[in-house]
N, C-alpha and C. Protein backbone atom coordinates (compact mmCIF):
# COMPACT_ATOMS: atom_id res chain seq x y z
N UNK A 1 161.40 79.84 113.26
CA UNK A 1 161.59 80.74 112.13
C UNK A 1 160.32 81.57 111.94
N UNK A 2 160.34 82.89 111.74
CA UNK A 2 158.81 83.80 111.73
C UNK A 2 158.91 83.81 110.45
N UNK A 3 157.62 83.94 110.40
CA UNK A 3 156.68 83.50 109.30
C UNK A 3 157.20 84.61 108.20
N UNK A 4 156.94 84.30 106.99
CA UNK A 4 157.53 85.11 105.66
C UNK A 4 156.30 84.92 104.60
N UNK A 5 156.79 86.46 104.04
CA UNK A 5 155.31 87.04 102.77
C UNK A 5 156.32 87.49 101.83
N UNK A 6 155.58 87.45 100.46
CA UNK A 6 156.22 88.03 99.48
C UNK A 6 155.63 89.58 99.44
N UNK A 7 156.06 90.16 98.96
CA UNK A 7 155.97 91.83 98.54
C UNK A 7 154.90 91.58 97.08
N UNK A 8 153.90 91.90 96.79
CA UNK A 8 153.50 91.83 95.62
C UNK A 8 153.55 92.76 94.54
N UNK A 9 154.65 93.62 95.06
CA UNK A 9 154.82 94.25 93.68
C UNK A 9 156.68 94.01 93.20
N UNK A 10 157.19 93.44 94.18
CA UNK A 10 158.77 93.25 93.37
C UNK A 10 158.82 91.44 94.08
N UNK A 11 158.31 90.84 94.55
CA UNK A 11 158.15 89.59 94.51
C UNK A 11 159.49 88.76 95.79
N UNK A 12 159.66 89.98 96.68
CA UNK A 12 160.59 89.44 97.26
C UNK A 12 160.07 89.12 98.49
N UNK A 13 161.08 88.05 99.11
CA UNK A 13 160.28 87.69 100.72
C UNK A 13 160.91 88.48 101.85
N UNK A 14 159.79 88.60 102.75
CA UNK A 14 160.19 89.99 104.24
C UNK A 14 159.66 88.97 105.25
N UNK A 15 159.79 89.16 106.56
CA UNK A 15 159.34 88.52 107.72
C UNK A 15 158.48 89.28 107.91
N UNK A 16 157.11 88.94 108.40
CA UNK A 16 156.04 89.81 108.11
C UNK A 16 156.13 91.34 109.08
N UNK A 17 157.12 91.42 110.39
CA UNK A 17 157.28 92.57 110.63
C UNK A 17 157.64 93.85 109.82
N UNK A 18 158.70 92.82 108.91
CA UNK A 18 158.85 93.98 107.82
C UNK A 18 158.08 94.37 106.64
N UNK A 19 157.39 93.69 106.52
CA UNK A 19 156.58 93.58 105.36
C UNK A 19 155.69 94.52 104.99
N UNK A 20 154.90 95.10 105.94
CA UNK A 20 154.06 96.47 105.53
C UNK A 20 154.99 97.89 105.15
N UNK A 21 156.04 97.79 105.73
CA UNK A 21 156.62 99.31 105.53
C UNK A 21 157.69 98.70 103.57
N UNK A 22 158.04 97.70 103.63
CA UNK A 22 158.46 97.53 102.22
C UNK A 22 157.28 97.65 101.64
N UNK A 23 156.55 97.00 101.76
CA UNK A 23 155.29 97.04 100.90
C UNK A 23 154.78 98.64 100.64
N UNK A 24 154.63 99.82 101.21
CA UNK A 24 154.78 100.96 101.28
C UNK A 24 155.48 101.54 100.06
N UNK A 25 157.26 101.14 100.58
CA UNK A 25 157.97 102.13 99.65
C UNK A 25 157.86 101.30 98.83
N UNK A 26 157.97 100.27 97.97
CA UNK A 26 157.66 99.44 96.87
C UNK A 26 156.83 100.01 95.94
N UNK A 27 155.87 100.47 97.18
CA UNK A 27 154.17 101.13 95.91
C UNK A 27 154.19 101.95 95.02
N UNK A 28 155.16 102.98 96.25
CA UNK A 28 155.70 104.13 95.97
C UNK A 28 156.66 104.31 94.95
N UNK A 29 157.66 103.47 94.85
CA UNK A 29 158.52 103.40 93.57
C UNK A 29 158.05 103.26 92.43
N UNK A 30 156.79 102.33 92.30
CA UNK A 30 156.25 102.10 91.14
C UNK A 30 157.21 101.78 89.90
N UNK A 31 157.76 100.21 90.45
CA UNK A 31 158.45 99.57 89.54
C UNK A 31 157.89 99.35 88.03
N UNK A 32 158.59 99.19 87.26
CA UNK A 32 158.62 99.46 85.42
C UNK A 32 158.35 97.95 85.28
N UNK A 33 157.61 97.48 84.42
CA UNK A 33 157.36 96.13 83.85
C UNK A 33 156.47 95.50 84.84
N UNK A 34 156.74 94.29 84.43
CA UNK A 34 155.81 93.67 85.65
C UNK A 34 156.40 93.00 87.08
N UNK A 35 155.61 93.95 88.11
CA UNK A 35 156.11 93.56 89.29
C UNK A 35 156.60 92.02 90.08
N UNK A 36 156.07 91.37 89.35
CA UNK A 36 156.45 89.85 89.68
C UNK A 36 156.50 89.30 88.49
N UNK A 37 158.10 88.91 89.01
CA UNK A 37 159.06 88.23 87.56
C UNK A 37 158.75 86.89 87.20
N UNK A 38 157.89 86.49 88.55
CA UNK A 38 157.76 84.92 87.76
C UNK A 38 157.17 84.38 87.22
N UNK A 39 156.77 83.79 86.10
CA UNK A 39 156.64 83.71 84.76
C UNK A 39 155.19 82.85 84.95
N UNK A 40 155.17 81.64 86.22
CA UNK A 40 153.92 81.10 86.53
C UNK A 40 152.76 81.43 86.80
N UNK A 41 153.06 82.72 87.83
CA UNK A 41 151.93 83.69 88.43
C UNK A 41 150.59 84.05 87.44
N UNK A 42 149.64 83.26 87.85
CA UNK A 42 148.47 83.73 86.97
C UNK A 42 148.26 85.30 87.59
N UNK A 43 147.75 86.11 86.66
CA UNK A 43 147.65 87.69 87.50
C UNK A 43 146.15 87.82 87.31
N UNK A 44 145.23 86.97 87.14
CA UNK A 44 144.03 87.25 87.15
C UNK A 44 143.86 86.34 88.36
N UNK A 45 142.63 87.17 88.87
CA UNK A 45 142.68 86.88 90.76
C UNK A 45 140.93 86.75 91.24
N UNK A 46 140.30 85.74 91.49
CA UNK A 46 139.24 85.70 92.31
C UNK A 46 139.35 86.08 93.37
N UNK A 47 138.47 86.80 93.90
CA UNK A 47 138.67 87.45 95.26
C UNK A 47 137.53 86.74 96.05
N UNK A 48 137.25 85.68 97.24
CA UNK A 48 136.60 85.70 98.16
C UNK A 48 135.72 87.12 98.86
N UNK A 49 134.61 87.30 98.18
CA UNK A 49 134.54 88.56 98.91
C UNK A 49 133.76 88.79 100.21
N UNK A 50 133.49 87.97 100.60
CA UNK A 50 132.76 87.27 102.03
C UNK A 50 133.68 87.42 102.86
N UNK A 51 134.69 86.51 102.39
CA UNK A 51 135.83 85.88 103.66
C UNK A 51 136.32 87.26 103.99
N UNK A 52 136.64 88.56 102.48
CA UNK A 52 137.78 89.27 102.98
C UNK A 52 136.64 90.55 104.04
N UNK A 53 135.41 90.68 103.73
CA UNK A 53 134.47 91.72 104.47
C UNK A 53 134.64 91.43 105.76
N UNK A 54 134.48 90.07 106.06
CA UNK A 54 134.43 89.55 107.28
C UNK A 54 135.35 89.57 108.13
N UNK A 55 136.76 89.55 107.43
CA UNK A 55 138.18 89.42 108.15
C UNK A 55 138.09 90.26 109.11
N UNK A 56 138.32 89.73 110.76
CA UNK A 56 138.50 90.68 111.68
C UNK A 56 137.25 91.80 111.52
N UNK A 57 136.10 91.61 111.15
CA UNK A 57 135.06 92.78 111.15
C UNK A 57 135.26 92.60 112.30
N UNK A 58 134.52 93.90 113.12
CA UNK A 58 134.01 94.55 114.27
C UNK A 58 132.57 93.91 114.47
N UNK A 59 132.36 93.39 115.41
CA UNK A 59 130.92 93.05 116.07
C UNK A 59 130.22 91.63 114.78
N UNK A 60 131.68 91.36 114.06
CA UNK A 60 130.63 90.47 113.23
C UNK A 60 129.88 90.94 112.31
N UNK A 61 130.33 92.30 111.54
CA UNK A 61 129.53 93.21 110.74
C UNK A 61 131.07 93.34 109.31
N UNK A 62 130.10 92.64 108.44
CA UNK A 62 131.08 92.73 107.38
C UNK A 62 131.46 94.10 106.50
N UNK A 63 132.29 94.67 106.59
CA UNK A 63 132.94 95.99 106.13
C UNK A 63 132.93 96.54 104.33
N UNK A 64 132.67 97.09 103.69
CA UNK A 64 132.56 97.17 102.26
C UNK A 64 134.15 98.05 102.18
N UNK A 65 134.79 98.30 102.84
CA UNK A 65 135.74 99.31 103.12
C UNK A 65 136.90 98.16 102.94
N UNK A 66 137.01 97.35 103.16
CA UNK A 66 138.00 95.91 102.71
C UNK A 66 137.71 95.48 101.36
N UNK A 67 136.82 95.06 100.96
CA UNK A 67 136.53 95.01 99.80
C UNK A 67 137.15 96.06 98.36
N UNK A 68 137.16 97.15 98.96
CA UNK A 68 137.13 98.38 98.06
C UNK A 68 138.94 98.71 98.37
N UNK A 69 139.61 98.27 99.76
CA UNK A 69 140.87 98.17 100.00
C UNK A 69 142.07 96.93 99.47
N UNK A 70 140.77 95.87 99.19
CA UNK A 70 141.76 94.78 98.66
C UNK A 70 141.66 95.16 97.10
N UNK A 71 140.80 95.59 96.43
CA UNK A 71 140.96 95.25 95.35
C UNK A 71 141.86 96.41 94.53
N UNK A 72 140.87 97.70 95.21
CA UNK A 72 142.70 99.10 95.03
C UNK A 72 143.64 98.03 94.96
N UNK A 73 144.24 97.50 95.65
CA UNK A 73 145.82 97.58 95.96
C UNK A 73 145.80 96.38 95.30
N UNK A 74 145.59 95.32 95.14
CA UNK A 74 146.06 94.27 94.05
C UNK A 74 146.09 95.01 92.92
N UNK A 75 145.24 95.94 92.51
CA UNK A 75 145.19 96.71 90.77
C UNK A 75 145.98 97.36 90.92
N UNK A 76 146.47 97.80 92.05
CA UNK A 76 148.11 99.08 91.82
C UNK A 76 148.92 97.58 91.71
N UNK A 77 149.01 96.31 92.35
CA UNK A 77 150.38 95.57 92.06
C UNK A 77 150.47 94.62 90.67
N UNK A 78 149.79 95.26 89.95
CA UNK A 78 149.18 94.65 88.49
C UNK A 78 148.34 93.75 88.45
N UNK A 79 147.50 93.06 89.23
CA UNK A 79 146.59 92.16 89.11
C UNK A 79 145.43 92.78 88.54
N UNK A 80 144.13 91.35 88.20
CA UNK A 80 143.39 92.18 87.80
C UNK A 80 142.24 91.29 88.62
N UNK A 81 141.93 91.99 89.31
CA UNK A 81 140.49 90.96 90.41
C UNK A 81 139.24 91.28 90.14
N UNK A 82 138.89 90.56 90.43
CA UNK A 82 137.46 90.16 90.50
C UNK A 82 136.67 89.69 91.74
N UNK A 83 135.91 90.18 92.77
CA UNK A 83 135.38 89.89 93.65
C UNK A 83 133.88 89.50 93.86
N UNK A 84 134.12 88.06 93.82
CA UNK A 84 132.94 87.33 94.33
C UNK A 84 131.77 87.62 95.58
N UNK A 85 130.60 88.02 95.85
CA UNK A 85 130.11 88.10 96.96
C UNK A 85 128.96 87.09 96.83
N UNK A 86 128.34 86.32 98.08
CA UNK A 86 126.95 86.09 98.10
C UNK A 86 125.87 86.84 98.29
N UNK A 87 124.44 86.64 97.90
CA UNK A 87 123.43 87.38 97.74
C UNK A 87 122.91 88.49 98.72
N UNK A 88 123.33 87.29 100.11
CA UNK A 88 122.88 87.80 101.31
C UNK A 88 123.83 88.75 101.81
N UNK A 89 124.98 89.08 101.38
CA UNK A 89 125.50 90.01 101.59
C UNK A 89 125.55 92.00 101.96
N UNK A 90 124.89 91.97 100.94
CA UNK A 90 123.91 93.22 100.52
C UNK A 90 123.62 93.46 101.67
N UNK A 91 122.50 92.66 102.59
CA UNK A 91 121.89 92.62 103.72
C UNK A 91 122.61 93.07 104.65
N UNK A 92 123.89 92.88 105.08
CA UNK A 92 124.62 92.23 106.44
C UNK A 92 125.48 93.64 106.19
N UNK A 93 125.95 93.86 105.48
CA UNK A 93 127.18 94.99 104.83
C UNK A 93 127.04 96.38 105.86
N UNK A 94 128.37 96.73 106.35
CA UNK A 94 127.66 97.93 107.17
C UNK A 94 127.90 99.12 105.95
N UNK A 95 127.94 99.48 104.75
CA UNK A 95 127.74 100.11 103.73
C UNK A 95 127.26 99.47 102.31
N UNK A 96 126.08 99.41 101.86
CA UNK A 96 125.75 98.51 101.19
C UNK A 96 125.48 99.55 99.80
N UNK A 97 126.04 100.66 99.88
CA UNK A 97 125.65 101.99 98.81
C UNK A 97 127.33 101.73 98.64
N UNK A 98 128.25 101.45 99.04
CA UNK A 98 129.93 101.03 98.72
C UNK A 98 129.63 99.67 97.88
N UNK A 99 129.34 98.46 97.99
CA UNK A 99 129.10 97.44 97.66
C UNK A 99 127.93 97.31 96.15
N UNK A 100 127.12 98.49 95.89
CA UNK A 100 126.26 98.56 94.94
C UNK A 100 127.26 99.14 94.17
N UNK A 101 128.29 100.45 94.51
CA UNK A 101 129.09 101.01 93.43
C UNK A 101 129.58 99.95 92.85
N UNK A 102 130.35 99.53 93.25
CA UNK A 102 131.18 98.19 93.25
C UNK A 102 130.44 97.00 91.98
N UNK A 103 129.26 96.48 92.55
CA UNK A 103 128.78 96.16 91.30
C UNK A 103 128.46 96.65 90.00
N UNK A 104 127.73 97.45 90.60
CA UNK A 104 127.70 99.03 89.00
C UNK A 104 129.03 98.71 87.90
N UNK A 105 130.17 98.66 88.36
CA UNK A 105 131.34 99.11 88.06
C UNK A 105 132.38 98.01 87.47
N UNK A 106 131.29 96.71 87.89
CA UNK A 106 131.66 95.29 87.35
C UNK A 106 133.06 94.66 88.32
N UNK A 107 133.04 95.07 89.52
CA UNK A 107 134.35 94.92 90.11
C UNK A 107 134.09 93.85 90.78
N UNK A 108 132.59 93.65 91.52
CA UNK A 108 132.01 92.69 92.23
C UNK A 108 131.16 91.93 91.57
N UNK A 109 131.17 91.18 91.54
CA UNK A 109 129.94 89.60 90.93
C UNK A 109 129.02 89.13 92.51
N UNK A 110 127.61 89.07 92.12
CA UNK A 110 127.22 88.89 93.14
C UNK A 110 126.63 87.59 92.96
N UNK A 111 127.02 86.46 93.54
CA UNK A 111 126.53 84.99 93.42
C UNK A 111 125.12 84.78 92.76
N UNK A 112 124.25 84.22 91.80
CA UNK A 112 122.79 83.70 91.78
C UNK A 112 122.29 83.49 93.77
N UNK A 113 121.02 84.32 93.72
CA UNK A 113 120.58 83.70 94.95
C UNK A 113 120.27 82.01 95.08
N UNK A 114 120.25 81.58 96.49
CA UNK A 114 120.16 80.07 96.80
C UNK A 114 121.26 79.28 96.25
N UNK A 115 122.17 79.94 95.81
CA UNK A 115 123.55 79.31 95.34
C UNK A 115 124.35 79.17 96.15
N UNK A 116 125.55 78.68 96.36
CA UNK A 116 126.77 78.72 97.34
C UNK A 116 127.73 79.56 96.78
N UNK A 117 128.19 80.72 97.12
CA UNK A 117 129.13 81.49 96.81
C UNK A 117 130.15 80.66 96.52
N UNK A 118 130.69 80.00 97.38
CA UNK A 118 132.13 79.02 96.84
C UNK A 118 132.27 78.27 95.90
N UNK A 119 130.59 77.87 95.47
CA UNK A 119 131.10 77.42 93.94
C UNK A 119 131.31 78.39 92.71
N UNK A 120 130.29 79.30 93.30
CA UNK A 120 130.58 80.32 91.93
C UNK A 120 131.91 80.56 91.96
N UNK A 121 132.45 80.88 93.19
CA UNK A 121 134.23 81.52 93.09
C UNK A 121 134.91 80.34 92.24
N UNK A 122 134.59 78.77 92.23
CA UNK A 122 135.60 77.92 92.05
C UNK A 122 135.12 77.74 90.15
N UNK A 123 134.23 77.94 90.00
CA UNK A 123 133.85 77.57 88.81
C UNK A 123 134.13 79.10 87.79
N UNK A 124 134.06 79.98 88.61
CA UNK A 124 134.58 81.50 87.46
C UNK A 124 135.93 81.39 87.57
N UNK A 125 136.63 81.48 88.55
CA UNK A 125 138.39 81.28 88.38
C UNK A 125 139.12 79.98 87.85
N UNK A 126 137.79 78.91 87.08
CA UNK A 126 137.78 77.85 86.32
C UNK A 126 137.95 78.67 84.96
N UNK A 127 136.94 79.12 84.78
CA UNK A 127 136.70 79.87 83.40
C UNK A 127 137.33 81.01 83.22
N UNK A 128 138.12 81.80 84.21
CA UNK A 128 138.86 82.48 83.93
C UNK A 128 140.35 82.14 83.76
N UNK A 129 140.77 81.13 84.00
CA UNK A 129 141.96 80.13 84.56
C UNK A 129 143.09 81.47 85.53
N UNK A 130 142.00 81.45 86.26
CA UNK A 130 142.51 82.99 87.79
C UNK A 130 142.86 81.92 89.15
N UNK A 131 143.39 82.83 89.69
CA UNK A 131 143.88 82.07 91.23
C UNK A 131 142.20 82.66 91.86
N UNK A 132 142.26 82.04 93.06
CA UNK A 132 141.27 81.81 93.98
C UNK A 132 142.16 82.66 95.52
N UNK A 133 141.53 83.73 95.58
CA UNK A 133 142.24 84.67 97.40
C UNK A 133 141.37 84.53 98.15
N UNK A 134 141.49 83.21 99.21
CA UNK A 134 140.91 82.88 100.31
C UNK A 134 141.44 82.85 101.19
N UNK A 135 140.98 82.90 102.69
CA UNK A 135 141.40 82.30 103.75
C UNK A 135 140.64 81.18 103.93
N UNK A 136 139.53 80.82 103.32
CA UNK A 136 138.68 80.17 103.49
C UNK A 136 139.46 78.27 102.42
N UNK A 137 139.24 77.31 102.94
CA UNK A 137 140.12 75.90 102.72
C UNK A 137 139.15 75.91 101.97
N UNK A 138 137.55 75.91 101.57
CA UNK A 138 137.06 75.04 100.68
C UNK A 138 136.38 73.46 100.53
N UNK A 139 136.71 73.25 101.96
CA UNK A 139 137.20 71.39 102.07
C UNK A 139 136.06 71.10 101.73
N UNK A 140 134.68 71.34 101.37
CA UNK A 140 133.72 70.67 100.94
C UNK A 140 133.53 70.54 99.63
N UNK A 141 134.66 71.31 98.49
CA UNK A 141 134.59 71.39 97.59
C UNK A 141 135.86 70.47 97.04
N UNK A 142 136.75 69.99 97.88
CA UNK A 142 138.10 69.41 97.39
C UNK A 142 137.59 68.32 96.45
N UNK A 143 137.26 67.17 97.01
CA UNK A 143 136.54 66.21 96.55
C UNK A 143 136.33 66.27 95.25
N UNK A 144 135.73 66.94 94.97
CA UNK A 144 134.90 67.58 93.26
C UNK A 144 135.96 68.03 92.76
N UNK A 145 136.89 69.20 92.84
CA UNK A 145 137.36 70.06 92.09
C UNK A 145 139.07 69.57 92.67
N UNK A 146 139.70 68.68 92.44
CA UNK A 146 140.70 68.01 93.23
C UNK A 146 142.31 69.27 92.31
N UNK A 147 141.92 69.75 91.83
CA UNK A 147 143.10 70.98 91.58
C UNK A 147 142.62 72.28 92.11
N UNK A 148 141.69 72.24 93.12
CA UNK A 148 141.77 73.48 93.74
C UNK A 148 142.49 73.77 94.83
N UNK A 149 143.57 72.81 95.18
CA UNK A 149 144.30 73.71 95.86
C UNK A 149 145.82 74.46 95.10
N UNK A 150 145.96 74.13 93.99
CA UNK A 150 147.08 74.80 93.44
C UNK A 150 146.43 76.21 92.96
N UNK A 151 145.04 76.49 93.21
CA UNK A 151 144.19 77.56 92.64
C UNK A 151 144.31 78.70 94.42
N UNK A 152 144.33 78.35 95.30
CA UNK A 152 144.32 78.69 96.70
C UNK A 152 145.68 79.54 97.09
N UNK A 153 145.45 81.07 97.26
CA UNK A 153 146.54 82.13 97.56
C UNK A 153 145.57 82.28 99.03
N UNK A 154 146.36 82.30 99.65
CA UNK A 154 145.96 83.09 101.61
C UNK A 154 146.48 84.50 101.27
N UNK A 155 145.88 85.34 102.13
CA UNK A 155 145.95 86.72 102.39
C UNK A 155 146.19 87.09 103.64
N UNK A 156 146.55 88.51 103.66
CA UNK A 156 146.93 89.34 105.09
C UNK A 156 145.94 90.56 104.69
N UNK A 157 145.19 90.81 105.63
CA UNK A 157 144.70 92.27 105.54
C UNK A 157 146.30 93.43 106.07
N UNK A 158 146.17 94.43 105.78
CA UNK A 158 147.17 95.82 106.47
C UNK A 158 146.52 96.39 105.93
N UNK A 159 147.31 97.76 106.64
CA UNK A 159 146.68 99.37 106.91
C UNK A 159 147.37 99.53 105.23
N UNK A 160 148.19 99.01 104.75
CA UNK A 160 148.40 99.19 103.25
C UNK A 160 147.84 98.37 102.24
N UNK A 161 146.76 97.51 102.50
CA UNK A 161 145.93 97.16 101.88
C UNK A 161 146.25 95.51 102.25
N UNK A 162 145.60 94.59 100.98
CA UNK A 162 145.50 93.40 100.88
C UNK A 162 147.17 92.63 100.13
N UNK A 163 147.66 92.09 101.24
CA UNK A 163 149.00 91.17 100.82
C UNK A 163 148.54 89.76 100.58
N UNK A 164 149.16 89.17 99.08
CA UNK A 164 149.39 87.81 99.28
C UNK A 164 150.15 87.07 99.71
N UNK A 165 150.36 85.58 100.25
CA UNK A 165 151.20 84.87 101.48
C UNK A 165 151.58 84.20 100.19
C-alpha cells in the first residue's frame, strides 16, 4: 500500500503522488473556516529549524530558503509556527541576512548558546501546549519527557512548500 499524507488545508488523505498538485489547488481555493475540521489538532506548531534547513541541503549546507518556505505555507494553512534554531546556525546558513530577518520578525527563536536546541524545542511547545515538526525522533529526550511522542508531526519538504504526514 503507498504511503498516504493529509492535505493541510482541507484535511483529507492523497497517496503522496497525488498530494502536491491537491495541495496546490486546495491553496488556491482558500477554503472558509478552518481548514482542518478536527477538533484535536493543536494549530500552534514548533518548527525544528535545523532538521528542516538541513533536509536534503546541497553539499551539507543548510538553506534559510526552507525555513522561510515552511513557515509561509503552514501560515497560509492556518497554523501558527514558530521556528526553533541553534546558535551555531547563523554560522553554517548559506544566507544568514534571510535567517536574521526572520529573527527580527520574531518568526525564529534562536536557542541560548551551549544549549541543546532539542530541548529548547521540547520545553517551548511545553509552554506553548504546540505540536513539535520533526523528522528528527528525539530518542535522547524520550526518557525525560515520556509524552513527547504524541507532541511529534513528520514532514515532507515540496516545491509547494512544507506538508504534514
Amino acid at each position: 500500500m503507498p504511503k498516504r499524507s493529509r492535505c493541510p488545508y482541507c484535511g483529507r488523505l492523497f497517496n503522496r503522488d497525488k498530494l502536491d498538485a491537491h495541495v496546490q489547488r486546495c491553496r488556491r481555493s482558500k477554503p472558509q473556516g478552518n481548514p482542518d475540521q478536527r477538533s484535536s489538532v493543536r494549530r500552534k506548531l514548533v518548527l525544528d529549524g535545523n532538521n528542516i534547513a538541513f533536509h536534503m541541503s546541497r553539499n551539507g549546507t543548510p538553506q534559510a530558503s526552507k525555513l522561510l518556505q515552511a513557515y509561509r505555507s503552514l501560515k497560509v494553512a492556518g497554523y501558527r509556527p514558530i521556528i526553533v534554531v541553534s546558535a551555531a546556525l547563523k554560522y553554517r546558513i548559506d544566507k544568514p541576512e534571510i535567517l536574521q530577518s526572520l529573527k527580527n520578525r520574531k518568526i525564529v527563536v534562536e536557542s541560548p548558546r551551549g544549549t541543546d536546541d532539542d530541548l529548547t524545542i521540547i520545553r517551548l511547545a511545553k509552554q506553548r501546549n504546540a505540536n513539535i515538526v520533526s523528522n528528527d525522533r528525539f530518542l535522547d529526550w524520550r526518557e525525560r519527557y515520556p509524552k513527547l511522542d504524541s507532541r511529534l508531526i513528520r514532514y515532507r519538504m515540496t516545491p509547494s512548500g512544507l506538508i504534514l504526514l
